[in-house]
N, C-alpha and C. Protein backbone atom coordinates (compact mmCIF):
# COMPACT_ATOMS: atom_id res chain seq x y z
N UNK A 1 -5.11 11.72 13.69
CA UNK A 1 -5.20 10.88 12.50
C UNK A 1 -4.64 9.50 12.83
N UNK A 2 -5.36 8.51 12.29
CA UNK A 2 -5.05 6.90 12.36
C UNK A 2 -3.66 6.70 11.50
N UNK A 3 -2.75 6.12 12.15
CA UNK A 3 -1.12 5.68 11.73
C UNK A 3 -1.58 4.44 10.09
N UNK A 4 -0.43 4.64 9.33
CA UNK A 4 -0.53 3.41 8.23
C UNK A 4 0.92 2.59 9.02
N UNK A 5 0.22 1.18 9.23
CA UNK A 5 0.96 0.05 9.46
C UNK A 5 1.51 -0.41 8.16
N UNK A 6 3.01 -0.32 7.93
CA UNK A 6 3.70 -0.77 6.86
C UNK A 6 4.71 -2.17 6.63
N UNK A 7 3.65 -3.17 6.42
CA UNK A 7 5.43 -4.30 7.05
C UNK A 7 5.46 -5.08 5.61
N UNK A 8 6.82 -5.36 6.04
CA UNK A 8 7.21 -5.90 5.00
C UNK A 8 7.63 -7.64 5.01
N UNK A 9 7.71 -8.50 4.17
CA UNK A 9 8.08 -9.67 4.62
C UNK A 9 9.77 -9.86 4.96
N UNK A 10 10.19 -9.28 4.29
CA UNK A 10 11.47 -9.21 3.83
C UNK A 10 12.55 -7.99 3.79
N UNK A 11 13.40 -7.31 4.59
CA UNK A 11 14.02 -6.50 4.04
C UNK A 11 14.30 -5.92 2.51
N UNK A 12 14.31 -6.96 1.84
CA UNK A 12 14.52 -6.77 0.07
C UNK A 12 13.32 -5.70 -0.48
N UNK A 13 12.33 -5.95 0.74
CA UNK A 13 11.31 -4.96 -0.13
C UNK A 13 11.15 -3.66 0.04
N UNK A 14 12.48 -3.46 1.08
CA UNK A 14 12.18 -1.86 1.29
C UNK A 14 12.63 -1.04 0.34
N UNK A 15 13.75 -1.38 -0.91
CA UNK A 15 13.67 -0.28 -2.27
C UNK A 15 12.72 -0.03 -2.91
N UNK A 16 11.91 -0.74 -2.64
CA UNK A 16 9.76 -0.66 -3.18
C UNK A 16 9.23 -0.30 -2.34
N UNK A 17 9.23 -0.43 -1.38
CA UNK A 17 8.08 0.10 -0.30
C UNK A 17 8.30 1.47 0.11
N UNK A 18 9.68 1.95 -0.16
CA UNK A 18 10.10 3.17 -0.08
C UNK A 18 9.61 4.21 -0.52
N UNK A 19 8.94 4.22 -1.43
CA UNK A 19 8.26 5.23 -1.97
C UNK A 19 6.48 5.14 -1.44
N UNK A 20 5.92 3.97 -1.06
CA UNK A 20 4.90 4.35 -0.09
C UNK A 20 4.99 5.57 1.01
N UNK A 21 6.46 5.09 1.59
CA UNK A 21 6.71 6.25 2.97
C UNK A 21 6.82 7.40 2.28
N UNK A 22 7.48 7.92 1.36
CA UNK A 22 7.43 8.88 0.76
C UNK A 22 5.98 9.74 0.16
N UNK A 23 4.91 8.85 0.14
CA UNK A 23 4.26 9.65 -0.67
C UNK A 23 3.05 9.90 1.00
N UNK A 24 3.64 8.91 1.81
CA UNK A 24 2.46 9.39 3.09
C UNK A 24 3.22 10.61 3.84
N UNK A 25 4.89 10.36 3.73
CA UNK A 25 5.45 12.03 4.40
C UNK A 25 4.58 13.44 3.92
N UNK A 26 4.53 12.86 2.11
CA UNK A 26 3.80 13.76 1.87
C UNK A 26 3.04 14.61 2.09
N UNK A 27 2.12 14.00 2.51
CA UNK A 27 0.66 14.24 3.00
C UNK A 27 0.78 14.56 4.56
N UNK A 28 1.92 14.14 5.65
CA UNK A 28 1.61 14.22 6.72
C UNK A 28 0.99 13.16 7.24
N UNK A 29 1.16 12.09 6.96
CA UNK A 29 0.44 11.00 7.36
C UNK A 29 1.39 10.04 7.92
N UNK A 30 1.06 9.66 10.42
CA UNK A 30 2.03 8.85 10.38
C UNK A 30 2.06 7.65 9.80
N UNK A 31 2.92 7.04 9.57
CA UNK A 31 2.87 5.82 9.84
C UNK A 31 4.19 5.04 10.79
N UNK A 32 4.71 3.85 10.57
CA UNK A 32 5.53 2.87 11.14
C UNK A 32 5.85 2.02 10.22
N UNK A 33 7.01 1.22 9.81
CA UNK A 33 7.68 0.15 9.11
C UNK A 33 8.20 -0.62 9.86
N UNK A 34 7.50 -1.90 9.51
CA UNK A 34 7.97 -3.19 10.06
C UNK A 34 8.67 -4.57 9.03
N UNK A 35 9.63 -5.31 9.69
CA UNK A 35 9.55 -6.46 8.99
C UNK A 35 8.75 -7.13 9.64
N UNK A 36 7.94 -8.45 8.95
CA UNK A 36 7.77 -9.56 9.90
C UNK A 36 7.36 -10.46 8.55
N UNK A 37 7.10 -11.51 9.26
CA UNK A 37 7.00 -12.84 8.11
C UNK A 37 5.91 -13.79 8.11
N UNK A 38 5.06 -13.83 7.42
CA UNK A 38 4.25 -15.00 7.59
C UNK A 38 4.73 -16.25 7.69
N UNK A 39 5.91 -16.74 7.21
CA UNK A 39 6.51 -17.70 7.67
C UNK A 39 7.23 -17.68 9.07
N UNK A 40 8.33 -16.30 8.89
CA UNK A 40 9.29 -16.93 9.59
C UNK A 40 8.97 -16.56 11.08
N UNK A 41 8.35 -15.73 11.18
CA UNK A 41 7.92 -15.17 12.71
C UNK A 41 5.82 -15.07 12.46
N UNK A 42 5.15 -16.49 12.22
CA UNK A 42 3.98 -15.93 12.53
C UNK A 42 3.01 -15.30 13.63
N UNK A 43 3.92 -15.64 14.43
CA UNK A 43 3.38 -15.58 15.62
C UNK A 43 3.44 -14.20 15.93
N UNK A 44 4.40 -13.42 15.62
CA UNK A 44 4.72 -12.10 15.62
C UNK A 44 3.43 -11.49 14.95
N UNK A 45 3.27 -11.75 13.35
CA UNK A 45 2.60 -11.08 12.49
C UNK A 45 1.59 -11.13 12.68
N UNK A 46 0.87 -12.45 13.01
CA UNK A 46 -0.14 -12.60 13.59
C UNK A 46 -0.83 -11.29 14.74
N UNK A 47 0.21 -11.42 15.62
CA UNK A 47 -0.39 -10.64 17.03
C UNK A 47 -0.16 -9.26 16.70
N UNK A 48 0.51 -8.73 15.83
CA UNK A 48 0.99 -7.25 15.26
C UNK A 48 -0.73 -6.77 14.65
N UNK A 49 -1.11 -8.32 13.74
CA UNK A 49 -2.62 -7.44 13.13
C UNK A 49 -3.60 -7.43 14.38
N UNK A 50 -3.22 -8.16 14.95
CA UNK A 50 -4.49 -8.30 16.89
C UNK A 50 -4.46 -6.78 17.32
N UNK A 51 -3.33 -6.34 17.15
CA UNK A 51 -3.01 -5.47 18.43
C UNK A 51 -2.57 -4.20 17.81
N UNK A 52 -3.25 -4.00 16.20
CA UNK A 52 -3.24 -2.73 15.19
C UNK A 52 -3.98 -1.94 15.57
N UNK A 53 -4.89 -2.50 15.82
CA UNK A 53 -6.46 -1.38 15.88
C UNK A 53 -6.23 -0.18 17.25
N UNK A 54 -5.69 -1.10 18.26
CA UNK A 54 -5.48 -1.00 19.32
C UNK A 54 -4.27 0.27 19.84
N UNK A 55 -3.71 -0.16 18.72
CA UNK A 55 -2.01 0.75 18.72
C UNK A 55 -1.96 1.54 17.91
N UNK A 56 -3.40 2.21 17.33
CA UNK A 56 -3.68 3.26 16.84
C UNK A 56 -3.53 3.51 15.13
N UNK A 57 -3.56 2.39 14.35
CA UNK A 57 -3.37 2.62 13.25
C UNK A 57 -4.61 1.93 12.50
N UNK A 58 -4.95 2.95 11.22
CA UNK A 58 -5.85 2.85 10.93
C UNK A 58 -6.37 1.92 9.54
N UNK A 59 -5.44 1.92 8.90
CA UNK A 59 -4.60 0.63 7.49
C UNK A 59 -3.57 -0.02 7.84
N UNK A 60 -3.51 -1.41 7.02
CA UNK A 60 -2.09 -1.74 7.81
C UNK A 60 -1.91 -1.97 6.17
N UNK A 61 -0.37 -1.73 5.06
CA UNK A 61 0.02 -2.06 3.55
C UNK A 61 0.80 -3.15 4.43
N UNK A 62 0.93 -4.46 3.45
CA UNK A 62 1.30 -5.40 3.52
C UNK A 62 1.93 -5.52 1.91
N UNK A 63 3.51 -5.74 1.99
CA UNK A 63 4.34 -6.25 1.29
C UNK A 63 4.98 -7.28 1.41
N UNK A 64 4.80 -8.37 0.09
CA UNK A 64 5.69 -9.51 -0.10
C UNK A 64 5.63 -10.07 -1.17
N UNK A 65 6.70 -10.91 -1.33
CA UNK A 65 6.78 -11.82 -2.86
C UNK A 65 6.94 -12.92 -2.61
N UNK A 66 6.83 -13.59 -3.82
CA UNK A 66 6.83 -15.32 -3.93
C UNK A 66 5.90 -15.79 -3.42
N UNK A 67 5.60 -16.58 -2.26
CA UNK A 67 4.50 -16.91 -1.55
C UNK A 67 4.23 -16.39 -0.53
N UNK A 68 3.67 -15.11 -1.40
CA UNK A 68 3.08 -13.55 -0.66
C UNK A 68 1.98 -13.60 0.47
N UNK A 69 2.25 -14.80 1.54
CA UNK A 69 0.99 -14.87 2.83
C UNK A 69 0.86 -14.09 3.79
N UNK A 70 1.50 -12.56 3.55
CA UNK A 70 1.91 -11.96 4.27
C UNK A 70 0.20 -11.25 4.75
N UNK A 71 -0.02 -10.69 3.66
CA UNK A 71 -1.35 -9.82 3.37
C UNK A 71 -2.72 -10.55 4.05
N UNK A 72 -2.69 -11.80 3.99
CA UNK A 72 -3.55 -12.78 4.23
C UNK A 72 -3.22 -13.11 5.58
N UNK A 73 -2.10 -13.15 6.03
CA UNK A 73 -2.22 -13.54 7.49
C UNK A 73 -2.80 -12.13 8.39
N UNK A 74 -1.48 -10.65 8.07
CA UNK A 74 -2.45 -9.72 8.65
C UNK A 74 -4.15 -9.41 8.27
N UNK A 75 -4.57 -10.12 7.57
CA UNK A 75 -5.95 -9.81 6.85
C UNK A 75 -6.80 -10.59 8.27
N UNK A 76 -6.35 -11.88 7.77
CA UNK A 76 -6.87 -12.86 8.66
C UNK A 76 -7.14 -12.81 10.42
N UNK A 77 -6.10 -11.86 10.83
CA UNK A 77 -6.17 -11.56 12.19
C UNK A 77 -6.40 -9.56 12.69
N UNK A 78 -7.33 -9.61 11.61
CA UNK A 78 -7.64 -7.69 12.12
C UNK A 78 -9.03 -7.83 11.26
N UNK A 79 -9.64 -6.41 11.64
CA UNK A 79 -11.03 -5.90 11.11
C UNK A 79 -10.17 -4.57 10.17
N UNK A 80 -9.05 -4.55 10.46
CA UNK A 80 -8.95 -3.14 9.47
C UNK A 80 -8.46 -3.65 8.13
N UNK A 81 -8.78 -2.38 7.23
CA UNK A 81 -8.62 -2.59 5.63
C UNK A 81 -6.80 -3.31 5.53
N UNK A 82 -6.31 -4.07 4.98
CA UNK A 82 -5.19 -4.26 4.24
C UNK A 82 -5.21 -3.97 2.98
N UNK A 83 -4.20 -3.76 2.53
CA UNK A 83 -3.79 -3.48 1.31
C UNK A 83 -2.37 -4.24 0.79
N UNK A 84 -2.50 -5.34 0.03
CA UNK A 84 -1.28 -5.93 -0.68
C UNK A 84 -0.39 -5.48 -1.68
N UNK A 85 0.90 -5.26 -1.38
CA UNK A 85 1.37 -5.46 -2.64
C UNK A 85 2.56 -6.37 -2.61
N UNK A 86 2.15 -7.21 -4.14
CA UNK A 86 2.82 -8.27 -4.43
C UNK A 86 3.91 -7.45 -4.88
N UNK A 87 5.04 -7.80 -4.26
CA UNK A 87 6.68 -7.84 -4.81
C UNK A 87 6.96 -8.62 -6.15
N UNK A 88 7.94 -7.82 -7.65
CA UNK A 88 8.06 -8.67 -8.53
C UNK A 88 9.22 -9.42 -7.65
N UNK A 89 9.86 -10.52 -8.88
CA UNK A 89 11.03 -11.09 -8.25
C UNK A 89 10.44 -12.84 -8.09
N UNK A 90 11.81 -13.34 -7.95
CA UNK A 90 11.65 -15.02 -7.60
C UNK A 90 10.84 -15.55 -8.88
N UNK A 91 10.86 -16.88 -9.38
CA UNK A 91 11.02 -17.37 -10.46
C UNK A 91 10.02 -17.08 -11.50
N UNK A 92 9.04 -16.40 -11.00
CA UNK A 92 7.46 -16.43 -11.48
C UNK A 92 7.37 -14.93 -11.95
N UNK A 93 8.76 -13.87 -11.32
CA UNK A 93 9.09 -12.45 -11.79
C UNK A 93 7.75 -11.65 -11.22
N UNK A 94 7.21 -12.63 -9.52
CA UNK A 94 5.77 -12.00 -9.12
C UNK A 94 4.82 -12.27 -9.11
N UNK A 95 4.08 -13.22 -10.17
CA UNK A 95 3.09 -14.00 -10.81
C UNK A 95 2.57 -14.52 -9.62
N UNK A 96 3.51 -15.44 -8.92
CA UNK A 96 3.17 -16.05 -7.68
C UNK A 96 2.66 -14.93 -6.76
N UNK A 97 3.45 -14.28 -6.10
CA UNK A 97 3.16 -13.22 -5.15
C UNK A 97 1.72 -12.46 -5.69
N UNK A 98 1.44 -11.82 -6.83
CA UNK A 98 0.13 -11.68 -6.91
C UNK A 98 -1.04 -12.42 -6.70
N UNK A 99 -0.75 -13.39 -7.18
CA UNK A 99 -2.05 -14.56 -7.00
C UNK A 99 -2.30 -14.76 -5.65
N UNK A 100 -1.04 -14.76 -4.99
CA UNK A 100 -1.41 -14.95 -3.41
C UNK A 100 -1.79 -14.30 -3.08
N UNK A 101 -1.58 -12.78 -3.14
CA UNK A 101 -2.39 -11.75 -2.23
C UNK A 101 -3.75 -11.05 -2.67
N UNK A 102 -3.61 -11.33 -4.18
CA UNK A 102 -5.26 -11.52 -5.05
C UNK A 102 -6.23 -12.26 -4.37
N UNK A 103 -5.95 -13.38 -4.65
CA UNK A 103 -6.66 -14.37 -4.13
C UNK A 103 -7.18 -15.03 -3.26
N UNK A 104 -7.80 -14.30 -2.18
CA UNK A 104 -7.78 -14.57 -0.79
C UNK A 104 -9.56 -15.52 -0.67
N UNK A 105 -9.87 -15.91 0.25
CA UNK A 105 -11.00 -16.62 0.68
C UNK A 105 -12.17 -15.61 1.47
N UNK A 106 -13.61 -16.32 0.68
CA UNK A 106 -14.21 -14.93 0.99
C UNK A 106 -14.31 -15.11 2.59
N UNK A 107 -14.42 -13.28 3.21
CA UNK A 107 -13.89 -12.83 4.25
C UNK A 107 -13.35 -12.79 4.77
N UNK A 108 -12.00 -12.89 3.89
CA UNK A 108 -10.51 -12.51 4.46
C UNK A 108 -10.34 -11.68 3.00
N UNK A 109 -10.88 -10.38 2.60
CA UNK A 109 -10.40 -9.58 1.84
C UNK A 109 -9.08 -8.77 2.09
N UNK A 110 -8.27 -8.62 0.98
CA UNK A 110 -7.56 -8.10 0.58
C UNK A 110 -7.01 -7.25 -0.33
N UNK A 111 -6.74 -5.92 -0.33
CA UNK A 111 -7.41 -5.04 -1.71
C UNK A 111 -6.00 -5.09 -1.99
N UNK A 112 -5.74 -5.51 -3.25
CA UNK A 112 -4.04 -4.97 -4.01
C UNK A 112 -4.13 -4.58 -5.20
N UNK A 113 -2.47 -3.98 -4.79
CA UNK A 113 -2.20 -3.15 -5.76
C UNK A 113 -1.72 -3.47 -6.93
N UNK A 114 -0.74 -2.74 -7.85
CA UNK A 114 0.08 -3.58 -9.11
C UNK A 114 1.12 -4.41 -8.67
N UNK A 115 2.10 -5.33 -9.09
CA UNK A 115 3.19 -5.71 -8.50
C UNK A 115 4.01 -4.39 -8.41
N UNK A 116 4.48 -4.24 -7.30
CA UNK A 116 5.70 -3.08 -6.71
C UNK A 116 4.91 -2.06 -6.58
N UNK A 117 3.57 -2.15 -6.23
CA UNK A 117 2.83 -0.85 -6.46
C UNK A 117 2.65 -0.05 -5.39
N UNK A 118 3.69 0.36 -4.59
CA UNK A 118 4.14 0.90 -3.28
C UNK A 118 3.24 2.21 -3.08
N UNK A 119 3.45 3.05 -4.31
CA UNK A 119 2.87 4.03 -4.12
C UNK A 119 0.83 4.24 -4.04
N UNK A 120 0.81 3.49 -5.31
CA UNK A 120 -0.46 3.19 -5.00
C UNK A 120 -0.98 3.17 -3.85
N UNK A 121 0.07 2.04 -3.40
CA UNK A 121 -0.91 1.54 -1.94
C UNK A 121 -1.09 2.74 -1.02
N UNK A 122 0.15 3.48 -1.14
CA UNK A 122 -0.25 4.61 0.11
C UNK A 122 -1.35 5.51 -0.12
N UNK A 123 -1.26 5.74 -1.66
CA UNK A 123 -2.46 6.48 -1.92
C UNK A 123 -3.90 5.74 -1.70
N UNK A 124 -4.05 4.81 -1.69
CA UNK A 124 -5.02 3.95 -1.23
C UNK A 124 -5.17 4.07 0.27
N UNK A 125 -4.48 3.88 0.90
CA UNK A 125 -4.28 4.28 2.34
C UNK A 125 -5.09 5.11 2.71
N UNK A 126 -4.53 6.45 2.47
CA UNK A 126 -4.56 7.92 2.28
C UNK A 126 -6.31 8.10 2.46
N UNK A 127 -6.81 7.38 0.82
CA UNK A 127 -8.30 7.27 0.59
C UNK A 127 -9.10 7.03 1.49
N UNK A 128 -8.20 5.72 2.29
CA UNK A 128 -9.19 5.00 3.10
C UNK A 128 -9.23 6.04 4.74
N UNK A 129 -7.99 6.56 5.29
CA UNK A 129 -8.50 7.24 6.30
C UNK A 129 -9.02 8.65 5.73
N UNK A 130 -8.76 9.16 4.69
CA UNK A 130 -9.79 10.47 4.30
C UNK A 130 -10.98 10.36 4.52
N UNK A 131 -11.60 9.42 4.80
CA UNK A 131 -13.45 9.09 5.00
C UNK A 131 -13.11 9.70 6.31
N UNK A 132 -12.52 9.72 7.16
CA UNK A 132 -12.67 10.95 8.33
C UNK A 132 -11.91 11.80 8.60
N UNK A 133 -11.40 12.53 7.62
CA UNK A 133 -10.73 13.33 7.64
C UNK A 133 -10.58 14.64 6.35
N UNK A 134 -11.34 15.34 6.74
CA UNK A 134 -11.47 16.13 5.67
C UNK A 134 -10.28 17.18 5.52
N UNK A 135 -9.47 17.09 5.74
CA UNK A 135 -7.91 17.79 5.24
C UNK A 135 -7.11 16.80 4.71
N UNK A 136 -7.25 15.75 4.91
CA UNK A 136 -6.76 15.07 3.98
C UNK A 136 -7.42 14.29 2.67
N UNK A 137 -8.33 14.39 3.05
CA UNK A 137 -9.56 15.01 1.76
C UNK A 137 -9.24 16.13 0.65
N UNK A 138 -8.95 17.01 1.77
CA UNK A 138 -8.45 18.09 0.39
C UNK A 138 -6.70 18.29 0.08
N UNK A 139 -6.16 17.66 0.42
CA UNK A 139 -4.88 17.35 0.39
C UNK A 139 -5.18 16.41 -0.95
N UNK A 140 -5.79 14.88 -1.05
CA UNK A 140 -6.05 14.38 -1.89
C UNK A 140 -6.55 14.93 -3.09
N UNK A 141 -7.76 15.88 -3.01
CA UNK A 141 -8.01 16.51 -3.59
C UNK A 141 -7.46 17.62 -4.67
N UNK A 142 -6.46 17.77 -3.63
CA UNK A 142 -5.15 18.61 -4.58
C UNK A 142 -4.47 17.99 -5.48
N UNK A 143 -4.14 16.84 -5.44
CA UNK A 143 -3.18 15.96 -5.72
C UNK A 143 -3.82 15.77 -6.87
N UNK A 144 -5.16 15.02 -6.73
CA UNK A 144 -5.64 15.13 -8.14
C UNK A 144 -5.63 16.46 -8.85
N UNK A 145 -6.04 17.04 -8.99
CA UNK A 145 -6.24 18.47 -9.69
C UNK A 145 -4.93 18.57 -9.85
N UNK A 146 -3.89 18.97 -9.41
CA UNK A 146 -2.22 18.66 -9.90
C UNK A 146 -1.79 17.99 -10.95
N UNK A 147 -2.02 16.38 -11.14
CA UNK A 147 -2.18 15.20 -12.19
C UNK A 147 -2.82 16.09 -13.49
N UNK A 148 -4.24 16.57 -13.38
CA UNK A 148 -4.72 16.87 -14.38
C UNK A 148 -4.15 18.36 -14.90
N UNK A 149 -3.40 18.91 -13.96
CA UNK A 149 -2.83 20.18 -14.71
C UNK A 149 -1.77 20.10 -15.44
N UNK A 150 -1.14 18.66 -14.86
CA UNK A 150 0.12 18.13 -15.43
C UNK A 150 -0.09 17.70 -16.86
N UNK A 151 -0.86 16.97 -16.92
CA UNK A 151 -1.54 16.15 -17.69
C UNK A 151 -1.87 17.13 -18.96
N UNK A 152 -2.58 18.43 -18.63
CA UNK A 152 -2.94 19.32 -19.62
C UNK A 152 -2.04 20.07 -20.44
N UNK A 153 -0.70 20.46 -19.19
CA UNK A 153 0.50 21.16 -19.99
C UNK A 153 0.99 20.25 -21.10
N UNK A 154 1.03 18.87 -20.68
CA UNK A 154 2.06 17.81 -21.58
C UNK A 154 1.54 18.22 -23.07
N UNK A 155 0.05 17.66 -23.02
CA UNK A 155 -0.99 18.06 -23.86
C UNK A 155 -0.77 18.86 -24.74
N UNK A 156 -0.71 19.97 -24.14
CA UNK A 156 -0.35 21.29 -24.97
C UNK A 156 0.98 21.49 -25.69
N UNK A 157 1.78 20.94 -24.81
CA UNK A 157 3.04 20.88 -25.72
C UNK A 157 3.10 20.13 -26.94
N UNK A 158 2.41 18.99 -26.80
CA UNK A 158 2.41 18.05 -27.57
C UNK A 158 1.35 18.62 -28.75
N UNK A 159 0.26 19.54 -28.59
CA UNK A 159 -0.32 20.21 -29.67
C UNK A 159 0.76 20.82 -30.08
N UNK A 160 1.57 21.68 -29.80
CA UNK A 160 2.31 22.67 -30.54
C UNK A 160 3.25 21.87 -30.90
N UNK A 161 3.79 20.70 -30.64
CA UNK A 161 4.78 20.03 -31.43
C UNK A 161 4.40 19.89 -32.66
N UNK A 162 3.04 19.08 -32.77
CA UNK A 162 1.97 18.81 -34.30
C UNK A 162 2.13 20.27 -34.81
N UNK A 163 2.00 20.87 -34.15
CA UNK A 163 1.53 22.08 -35.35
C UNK A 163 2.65 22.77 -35.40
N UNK A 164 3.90 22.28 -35.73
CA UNK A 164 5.15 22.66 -36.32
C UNK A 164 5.23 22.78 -37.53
């Protein structure tokens, strides 16, 4: 199975991004966590998306806030899917950081998530190497069907509350 590349701009974002790793342990899915910076080390981040494909990973999630160029620079230098998520935080409480990683120029796509939407993203991840992988296909598969059983008990309780 293809690794999820996880970097972050910033240390600050690993109490959010934390639960991405969590939901790919889940599943059994490797991945790796990185910092790096579209500012402060591009040169790094840059050559990290060159040399993804290569080093065996098959998504790379990209986290950052404020002027979130994080997503866009690894976008800009790989053929594999990214996935953004804008960090809330800094004066705009995120506003900024979404727009940046929303908003990219056509063919430099970037698919994101909610602000802090860590988990999402992995599940997005997940989606994207399941196209070859049919155990994690049905791993996913489970997951849903789980949601909706969850979903049905609440339901039910919540009928028998009404009909008190």
């Amino acid at each position: 199975m293809k690794k999820v590349a996880i970097v972050m701009g910033s240390d600050s974002d690993w109490k959010v991004v934390r639960a991405a790793t969590e939901q790919l342990r889940e599943w059994d899915i490797p991945f790796e966590a990185h910092i790096l910076s579209a500012h402060r080390t591009p040169e790094k981040a840059a050559g990290f998306a060159r040399d993804a494909r290569g080093n065996g990973f098959g998504v790379i999630i990209a986290a950052a806030g404020m002027a979130a160029h994080l997503a866009g620079v690894l976008a800009g230098n790989t053929t594999l899917p990214v996935i953004g998520i804008p960090m809330k935080g800094g004066v705009m409480d995120g506003m900024d950081a979404l727009l940046a990683t929303v908003q990219m120029p056509s063919g430099v796509p970037v698919a994101t998530v909610a602000l802090n939407g860590a988990k999402n993203a992995a599940i997005l991840a997940a989606q994207i190497l399941s196209l070859s992988d049919d155990g994690l296909a049905d791993k996913l598969t489970a997951a849903k069907e789980e949601m909706e059983r969850q979903i049905a008990e609440k339901d039910a309780k919540l009928q028998a509350e009404l009909a008190e």
